[in-house]
C-alpha atoms as a PDB file:
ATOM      1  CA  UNK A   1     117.009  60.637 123.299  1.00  0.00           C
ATOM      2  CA  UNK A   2     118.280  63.121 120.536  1.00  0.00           C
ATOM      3  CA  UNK A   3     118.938  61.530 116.902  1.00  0.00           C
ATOM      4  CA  UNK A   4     122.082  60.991 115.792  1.00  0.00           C
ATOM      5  CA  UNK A   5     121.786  59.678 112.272  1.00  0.00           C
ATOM      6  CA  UNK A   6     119.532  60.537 109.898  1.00  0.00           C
ATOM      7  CA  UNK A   7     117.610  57.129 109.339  1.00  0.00           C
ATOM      8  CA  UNK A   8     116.352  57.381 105.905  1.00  0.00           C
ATOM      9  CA  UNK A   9     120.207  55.842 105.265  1.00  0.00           C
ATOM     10  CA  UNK A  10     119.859  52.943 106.892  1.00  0.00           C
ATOM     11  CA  UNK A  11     122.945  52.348 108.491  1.00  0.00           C
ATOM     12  CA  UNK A  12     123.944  51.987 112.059  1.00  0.00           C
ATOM     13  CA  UNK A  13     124.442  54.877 113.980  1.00  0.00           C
ATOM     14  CA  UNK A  14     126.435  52.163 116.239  1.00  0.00           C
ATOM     15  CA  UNK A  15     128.295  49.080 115.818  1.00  0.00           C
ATOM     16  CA  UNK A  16     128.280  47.299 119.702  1.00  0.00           C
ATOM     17  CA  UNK A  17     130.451  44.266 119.311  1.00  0.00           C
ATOM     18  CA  UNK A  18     130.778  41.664 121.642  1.00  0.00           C
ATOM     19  CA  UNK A  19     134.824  41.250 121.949  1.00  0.00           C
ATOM     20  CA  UNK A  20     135.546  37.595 122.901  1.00  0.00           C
ATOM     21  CA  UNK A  21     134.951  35.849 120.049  1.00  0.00           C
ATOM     22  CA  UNK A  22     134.456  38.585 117.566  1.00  0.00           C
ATOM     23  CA  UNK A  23     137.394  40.870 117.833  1.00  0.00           C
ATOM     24  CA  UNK A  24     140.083  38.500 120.006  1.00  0.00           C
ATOM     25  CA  UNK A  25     139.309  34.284 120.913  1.00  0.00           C
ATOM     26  CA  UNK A  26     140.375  33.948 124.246  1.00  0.00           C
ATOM     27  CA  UNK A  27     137.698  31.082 124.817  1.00  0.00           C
ATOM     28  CA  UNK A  28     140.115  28.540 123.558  1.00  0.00           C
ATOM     29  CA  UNK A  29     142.328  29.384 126.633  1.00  0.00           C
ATOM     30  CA  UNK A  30     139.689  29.693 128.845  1.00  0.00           C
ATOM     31  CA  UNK A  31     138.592  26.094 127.835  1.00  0.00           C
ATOM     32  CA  UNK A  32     141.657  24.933 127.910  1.00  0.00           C
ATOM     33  CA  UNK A  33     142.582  26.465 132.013  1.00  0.00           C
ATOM     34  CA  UNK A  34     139.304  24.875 132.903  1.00  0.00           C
ATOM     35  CA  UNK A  35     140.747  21.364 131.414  1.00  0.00           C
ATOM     36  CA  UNK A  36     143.857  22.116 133.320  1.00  0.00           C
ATOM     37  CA  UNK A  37     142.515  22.816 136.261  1.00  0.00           C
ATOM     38  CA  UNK A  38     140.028  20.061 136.344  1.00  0.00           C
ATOM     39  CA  UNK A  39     142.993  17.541 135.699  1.00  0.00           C
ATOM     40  CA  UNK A  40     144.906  18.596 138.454  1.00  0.00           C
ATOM     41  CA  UNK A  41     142.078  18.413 140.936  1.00  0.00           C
ATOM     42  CA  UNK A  42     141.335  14.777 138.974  1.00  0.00           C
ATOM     43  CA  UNK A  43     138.227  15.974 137.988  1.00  0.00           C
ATOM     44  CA  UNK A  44     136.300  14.661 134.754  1.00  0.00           C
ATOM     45  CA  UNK A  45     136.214  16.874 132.118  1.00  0.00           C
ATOM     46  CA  UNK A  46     134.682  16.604 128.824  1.00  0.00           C
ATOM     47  CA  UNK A  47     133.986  18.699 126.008  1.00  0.00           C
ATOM     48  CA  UNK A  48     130.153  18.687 126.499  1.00  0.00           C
ATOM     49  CA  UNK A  49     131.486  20.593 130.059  1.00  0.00           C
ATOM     50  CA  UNK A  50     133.667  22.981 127.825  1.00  0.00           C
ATOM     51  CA  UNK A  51     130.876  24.031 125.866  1.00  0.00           C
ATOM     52  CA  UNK A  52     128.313  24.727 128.967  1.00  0.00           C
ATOM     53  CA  UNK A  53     130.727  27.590 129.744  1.00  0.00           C
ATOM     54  CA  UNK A  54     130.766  29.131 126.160  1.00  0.00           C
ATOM     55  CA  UNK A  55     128.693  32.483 125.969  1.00  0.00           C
ATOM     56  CA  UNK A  56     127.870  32.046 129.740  1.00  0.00           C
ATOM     57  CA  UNK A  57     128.880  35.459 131.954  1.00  0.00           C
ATOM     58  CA  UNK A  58     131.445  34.892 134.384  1.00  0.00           C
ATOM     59  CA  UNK A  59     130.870  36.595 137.603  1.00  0.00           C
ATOM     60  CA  UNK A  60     132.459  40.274 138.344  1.00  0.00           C
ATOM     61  CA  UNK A  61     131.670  42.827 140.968  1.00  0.00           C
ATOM     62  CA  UNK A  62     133.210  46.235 140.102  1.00  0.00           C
ATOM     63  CA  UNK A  63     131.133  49.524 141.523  1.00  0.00           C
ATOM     64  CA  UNK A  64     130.811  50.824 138.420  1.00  0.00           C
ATOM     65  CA  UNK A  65     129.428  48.199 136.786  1.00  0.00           C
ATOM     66  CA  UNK A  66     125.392  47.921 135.624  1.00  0.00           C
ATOM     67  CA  UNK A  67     123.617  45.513 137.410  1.00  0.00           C
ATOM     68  CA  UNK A  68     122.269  42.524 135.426  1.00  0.00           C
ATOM     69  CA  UNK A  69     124.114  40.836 132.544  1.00  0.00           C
ATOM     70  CA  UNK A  70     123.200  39.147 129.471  1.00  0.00           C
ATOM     71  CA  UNK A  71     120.880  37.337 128.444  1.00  0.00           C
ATOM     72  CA  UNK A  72     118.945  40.550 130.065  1.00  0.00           C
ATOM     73  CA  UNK A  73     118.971  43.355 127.530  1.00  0.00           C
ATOM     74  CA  UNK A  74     120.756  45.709 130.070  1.00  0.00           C
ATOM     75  CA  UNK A  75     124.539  45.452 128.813  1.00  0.00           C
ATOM     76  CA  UNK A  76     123.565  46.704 125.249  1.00  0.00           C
ATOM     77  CA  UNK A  77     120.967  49.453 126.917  1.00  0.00           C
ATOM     78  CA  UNK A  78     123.705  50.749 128.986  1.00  0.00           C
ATOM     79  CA  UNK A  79     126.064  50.688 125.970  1.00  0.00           C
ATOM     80  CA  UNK A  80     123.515  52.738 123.707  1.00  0.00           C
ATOM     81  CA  UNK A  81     122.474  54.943 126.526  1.00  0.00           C
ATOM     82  CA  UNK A  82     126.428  56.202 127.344  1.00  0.00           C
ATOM     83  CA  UNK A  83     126.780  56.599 123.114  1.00  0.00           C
ATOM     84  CA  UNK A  84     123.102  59.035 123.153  1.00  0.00           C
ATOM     85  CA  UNK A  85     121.719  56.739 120.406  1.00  0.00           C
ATOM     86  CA  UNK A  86     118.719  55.103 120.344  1.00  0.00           C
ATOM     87  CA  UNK A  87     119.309  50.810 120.659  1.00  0.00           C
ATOM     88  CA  UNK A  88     117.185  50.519 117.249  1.00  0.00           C
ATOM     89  CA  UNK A  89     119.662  52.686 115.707  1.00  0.00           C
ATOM     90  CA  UNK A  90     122.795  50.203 116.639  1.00  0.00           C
ATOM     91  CA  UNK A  91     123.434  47.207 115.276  1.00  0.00           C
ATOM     92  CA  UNK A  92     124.847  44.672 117.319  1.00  0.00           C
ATOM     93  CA  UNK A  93     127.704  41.914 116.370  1.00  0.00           C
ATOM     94  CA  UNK A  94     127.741  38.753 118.408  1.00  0.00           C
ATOM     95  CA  UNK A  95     129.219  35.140 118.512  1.00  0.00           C
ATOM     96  CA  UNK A  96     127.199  33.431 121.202  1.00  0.00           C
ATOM     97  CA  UNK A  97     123.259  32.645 121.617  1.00  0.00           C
ATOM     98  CA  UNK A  98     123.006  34.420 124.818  1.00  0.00           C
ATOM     99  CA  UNK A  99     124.578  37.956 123.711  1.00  0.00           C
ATOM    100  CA  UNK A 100     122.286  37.937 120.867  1.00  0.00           C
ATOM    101  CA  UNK A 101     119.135  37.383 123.059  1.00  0.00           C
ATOM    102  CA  UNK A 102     120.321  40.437 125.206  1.00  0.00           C
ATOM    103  CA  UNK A 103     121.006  43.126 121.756  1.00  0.00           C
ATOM    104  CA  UNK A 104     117.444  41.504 120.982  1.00  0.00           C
ATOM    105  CA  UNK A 105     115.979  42.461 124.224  1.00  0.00           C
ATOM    106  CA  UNK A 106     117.480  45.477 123.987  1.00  0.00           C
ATOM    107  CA  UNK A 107     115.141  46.551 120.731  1.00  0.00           C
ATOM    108  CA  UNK A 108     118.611  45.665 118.545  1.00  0.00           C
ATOM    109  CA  UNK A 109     119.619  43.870 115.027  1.00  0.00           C
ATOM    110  CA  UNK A 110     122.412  41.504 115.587  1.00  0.00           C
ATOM    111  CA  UNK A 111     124.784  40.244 113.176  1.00  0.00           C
ATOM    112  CA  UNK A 112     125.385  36.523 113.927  1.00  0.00           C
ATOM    113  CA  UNK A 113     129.301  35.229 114.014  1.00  0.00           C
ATOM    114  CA  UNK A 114     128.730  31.983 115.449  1.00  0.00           C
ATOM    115  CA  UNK A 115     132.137  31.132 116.744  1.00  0.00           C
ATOM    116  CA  UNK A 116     132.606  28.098 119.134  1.00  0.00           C
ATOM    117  CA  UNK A 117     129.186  26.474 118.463  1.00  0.00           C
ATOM    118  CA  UNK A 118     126.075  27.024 116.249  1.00  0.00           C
ATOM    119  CA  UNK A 119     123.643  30.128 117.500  1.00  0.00           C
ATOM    120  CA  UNK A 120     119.914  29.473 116.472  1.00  0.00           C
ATOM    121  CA  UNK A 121     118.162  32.247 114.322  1.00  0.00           C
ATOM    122  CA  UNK A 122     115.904  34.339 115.589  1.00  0.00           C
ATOM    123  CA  UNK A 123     114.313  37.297 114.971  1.00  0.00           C
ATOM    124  CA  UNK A 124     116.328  40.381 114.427  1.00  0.00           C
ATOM    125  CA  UNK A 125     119.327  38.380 113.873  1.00  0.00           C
ATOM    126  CA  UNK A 126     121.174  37.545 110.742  1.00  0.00           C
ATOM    127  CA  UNK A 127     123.961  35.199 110.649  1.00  0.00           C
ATOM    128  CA  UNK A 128     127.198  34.723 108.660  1.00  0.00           C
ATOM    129  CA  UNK A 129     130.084  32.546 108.921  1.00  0.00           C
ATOM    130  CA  UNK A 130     132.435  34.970 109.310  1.00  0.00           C
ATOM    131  CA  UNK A 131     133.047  39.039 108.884  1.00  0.00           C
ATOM    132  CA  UNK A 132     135.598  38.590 106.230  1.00  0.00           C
ATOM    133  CA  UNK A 133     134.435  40.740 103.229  1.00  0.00           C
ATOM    134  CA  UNK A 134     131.712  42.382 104.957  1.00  0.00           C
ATOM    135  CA  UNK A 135     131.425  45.975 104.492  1.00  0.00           C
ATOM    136  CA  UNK A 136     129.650  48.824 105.895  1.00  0.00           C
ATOM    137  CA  UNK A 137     126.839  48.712 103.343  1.00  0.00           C
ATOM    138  CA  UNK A 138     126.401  45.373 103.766  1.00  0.00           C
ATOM    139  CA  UNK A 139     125.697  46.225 107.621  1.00  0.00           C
ATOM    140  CA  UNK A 140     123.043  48.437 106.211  1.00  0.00           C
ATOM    141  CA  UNK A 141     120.928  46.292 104.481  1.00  0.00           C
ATOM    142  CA  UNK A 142     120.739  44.763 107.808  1.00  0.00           C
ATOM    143  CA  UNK A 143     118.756  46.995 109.251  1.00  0.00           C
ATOM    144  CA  UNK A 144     115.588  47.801 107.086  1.00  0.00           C
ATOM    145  CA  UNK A 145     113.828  49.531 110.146  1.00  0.00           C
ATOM    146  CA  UNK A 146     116.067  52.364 110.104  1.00  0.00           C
ATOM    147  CA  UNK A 147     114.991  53.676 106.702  1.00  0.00           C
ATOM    148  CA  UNK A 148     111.524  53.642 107.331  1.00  0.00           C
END
């Protein structure tokens, strides 16, 4: 794969960001239909139910789409792959456990927003409480590989 960036800068060549829960919250209505729909059926429904859904892929079948989802490090390999850069050179921003264990597989750093529910460190991950005030250099301090 050609080099995009010269890494002696250390910062991202790419920024991959999850979008639900990072750049729009649409899990509260999701949680919230799920509720709905449970009462109407009379179903129990409790919050500990809610949160088994959070992070979780929903299934989708579209021809053009890769074939396994997160956790599996595919998403953020396919995602790297269509930009030409290398998935050491991105650095990935997610909300949930699961999406951070796939930029992780993938050979990523992942900048931590936990959103709806605590996300455990790891390695390769770094977590804040939110992205307010963060700025680009601050994304490259996360990644100390790239100016090696």
């Amino acid at each position: 794969m050609p080099e995009i960036q010269d890494n002696r800068t250390g910062y991202p060549a790419a920024v991959l960001w999850d979008m639900d829960g990072t750049l729009v919250d649409t899990e509260p209505f999701w949680i919230q239909a799920r509720a709905d729909l449970a009462a109407e059926y009379h179903v129990p429904w409790s919050d500990a139910d809610a949160s088994f859904f959070i992070g979780k892929p929903l299934p989708v079948s579209a021809a053009e789409m890769r074939n396994r989802g997160v956790p599996l490090a595919e998403p953020y390999l396919t995602a790297a792959a269509s930009l030409g850069i290398r998935p050491r050179d991105c650095l990935a921003i997610e909300d949930t456990d699961t999406g951070a264990a796939s930029a992780v597989a993938a050979g990523m750093t992942v900048l931590v927003i936990p959103h709806l529910g605590p996300v455990p460190d790891g390695p390769s991950r770094s977590t804040r409480e939110t992205l307010t005030g963060v700025t680009l250099d601050d994304l490259r301090f996360l990644r100390p590989a790239l100016r090696r």
